[in-house]
Protein backbone atom coordinates (compact mmCIF):
# COMPACT_ATOMS: atom_id res chain seq x y z
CA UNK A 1 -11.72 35.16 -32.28
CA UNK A 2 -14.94 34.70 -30.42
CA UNK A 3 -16.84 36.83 -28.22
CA UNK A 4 -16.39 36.82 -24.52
CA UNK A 5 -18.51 33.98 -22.78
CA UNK A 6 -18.21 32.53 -19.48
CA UNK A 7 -17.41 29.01 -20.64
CA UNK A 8 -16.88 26.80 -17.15
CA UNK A 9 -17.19 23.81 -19.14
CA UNK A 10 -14.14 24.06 -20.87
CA UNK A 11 -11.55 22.14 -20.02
CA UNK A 12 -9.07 24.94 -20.64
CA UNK A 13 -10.82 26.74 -18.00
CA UNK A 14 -10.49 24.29 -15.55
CA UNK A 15 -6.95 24.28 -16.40
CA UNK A 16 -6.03 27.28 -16.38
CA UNK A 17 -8.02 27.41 -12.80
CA UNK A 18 -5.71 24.75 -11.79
CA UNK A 19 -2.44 26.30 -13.00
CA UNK A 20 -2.94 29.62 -11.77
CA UNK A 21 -4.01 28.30 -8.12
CA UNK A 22 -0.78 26.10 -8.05
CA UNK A 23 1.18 29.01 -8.52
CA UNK A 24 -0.23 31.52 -6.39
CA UNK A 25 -0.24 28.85 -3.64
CA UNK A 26 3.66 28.67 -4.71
CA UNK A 27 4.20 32.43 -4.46
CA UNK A 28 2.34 32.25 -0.91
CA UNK A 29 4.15 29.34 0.56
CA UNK A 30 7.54 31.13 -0.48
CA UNK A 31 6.56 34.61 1.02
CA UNK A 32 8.88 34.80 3.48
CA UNK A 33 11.81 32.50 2.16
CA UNK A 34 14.91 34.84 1.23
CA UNK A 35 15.12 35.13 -2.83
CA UNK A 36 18.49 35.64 -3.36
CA UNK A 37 19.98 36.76 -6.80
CA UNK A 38 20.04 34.95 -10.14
CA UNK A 39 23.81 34.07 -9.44
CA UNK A 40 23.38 33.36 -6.11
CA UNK A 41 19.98 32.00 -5.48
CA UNK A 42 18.40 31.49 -1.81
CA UNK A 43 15.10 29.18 -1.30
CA UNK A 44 12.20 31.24 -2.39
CA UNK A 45 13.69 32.02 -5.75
CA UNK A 46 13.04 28.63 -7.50
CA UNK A 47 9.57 28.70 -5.64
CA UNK A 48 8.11 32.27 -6.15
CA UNK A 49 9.71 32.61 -9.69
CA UNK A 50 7.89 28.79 -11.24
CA UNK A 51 4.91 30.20 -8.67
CA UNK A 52 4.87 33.35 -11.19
CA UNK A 53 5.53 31.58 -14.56
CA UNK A 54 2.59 29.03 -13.04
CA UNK A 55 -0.01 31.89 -12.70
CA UNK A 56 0.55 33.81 -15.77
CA UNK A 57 0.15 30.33 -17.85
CA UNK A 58 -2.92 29.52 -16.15
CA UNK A 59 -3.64 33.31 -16.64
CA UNK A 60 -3.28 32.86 -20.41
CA UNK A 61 -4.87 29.62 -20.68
CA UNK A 62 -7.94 30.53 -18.80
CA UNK A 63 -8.59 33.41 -20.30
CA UNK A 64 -8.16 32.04 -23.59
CA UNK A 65 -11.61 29.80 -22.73
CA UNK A 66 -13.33 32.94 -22.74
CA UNK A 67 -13.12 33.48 -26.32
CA UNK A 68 -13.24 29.87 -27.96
CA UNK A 69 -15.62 27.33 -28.21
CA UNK A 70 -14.57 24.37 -27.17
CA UNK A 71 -15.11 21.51 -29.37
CA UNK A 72 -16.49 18.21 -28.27
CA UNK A 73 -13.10 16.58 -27.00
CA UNK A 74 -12.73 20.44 -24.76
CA UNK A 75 -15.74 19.82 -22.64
CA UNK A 76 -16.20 18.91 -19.39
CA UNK A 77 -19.21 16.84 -18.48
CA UNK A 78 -18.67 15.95 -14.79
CA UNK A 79 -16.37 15.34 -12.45
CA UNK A 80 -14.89 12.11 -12.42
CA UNK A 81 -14.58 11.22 -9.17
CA UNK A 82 -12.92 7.99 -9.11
CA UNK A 83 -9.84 9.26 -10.92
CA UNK A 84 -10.02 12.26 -8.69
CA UNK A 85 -9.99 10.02 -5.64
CA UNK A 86 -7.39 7.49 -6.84
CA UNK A 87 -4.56 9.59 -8.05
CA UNK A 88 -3.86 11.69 -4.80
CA UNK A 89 -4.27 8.14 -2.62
CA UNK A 90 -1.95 6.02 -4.74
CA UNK A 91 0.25 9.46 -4.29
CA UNK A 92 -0.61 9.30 -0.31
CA UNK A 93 0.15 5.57 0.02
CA UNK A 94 2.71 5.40 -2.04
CA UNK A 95 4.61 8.01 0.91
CA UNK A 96 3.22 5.94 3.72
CA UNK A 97 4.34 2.77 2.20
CA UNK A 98 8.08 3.51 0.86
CA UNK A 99 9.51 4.16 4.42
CA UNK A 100 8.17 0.92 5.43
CA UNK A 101 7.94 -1.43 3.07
CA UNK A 102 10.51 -0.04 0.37
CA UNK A 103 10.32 1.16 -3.54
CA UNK A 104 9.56 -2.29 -5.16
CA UNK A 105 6.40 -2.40 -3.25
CA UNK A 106 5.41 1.40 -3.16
CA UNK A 107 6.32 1.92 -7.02
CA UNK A 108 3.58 -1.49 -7.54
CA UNK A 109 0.88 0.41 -5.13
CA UNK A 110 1.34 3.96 -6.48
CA UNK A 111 1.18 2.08 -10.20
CA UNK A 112 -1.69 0.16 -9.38
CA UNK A 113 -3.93 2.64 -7.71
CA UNK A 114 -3.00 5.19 -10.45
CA UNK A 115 -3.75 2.78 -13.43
CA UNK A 116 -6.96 2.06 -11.41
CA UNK A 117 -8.09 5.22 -12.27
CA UNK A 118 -7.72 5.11 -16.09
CA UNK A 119 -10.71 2.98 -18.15
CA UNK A 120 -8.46 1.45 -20.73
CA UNK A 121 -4.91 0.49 -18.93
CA UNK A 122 -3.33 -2.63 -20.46
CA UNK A 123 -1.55 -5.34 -18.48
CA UNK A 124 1.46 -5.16 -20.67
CA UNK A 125 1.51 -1.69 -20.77
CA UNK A 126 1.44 -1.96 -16.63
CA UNK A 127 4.56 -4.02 -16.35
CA UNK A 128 6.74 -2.26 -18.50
CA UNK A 129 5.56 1.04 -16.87
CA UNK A 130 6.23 -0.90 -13.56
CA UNK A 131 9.38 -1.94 -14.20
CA UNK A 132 10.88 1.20 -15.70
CA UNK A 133 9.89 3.01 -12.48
CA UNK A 134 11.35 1.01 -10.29
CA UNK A 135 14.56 0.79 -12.37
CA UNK A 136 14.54 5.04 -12.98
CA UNK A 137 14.26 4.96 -8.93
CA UNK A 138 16.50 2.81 -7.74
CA UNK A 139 19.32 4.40 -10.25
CA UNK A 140 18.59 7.81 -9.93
CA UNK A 141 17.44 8.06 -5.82
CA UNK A 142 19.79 5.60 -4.50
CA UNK A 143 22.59 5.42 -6.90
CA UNK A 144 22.90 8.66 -8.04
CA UNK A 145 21.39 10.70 -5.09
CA UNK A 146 22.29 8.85 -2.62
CA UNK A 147 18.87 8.78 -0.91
CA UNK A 148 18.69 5.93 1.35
CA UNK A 149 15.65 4.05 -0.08
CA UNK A 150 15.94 0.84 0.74
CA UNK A 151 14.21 -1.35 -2.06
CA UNK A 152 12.45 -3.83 -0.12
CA UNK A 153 11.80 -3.83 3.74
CA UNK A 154 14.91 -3.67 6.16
CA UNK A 155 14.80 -6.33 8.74
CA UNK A 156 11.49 -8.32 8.90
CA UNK A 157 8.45 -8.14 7.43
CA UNK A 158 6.57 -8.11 10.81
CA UNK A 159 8.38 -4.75 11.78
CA UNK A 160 7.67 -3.32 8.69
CA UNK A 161 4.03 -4.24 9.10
CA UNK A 162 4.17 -3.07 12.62
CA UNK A 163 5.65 0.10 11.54
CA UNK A 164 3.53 0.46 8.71
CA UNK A 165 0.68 0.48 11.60
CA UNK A 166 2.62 2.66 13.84
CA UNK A 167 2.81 5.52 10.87
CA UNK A 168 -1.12 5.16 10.07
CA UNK A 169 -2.21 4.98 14.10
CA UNK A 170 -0.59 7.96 15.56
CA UNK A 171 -1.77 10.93 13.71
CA UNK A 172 -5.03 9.03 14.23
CA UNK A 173 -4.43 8.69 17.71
CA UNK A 174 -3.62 12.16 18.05
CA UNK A 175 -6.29 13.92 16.06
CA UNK A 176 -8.83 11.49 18.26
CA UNK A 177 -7.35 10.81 21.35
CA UNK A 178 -6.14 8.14 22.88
């Protein structure tokens, strides 16, 4: 065991960072939702107890940078910021374009912004990925849940364009006036 160091460029550090933030913004968010009992569970038990589990791992696995060198693979060099960008958009548009458009075309958008991100994606690799998305969606959301996804666009693809402009424009319009 090593001695104690501040170590921020450790990826387990970051990690850990990440982890325990997560859960205390978990624990926070489900405050003041009733917890309920093991047997009968209300809405912030699921929340505050994966909240807790959530900090104390990302207790453990920050602290644990303290006291290890990391090895070449463990350190962080700098932030990379087009991954870091393209992950939470292709998350973003994928929820602005499903509503509109349907799954076929937001599982492609979230896939292709995503794999964006990544320096060595293959094509193949894409497709397959691609395809067993859209499958795994379709079966489990609107099959097996019931969630009415529609898989492509409803009536026209005109209205779901104008739509699609409708959702983007109005919290514009409203955060900048008219």
């Amino acid at each position: 065991m090593g001695t104690f160091k501040f170590r921020s460029y450790h990826q387990d550090f970051w990690a850990g960072l990440m982890f325990l933030g997560l859960g205390l913004l978990a624990v926070y968010v489900a405050r003041d939702y009733p917890i309920g009992r093991a047997m009968r569970m209300g809405p912030g038990y699921f929340p505050t107890y994966l909240g807790m589990l959530l900090t104390f791992i990302g207790a453990i696995v920050a602290g644990r940078s303290f006291f290890t060198e990391p090895t070449d693979e463990e350190r962080t060099t700098r932030w990379a910021m087009v991954p870091l960008t393209l992950m939470p958009l292709s998350v973003i548009l994928f929820a602005v374009v499903v509503d509109n458009f349907g799954l076929v075309l937001a599982v492609a958008l979230l896939i292709g912004f995503a794999s964006a991100s990544v320096k060595n994606f293959k094509p193949i690799e894409l497709i397959v990925m691609y395809g067993v998305l859209v499958a795994t969606a379709i079966l489990v959301f609107q099959k097996g849940l019931g969630v009415p996804f529609h898989a492509f666009w409803e009536e026209s693809f005109g209205k779901a364009v104008s739509d699609f402009w409708s959702t983007i424009s109005t919290p514009l319009r409203l955060m900048f006036g008219s």
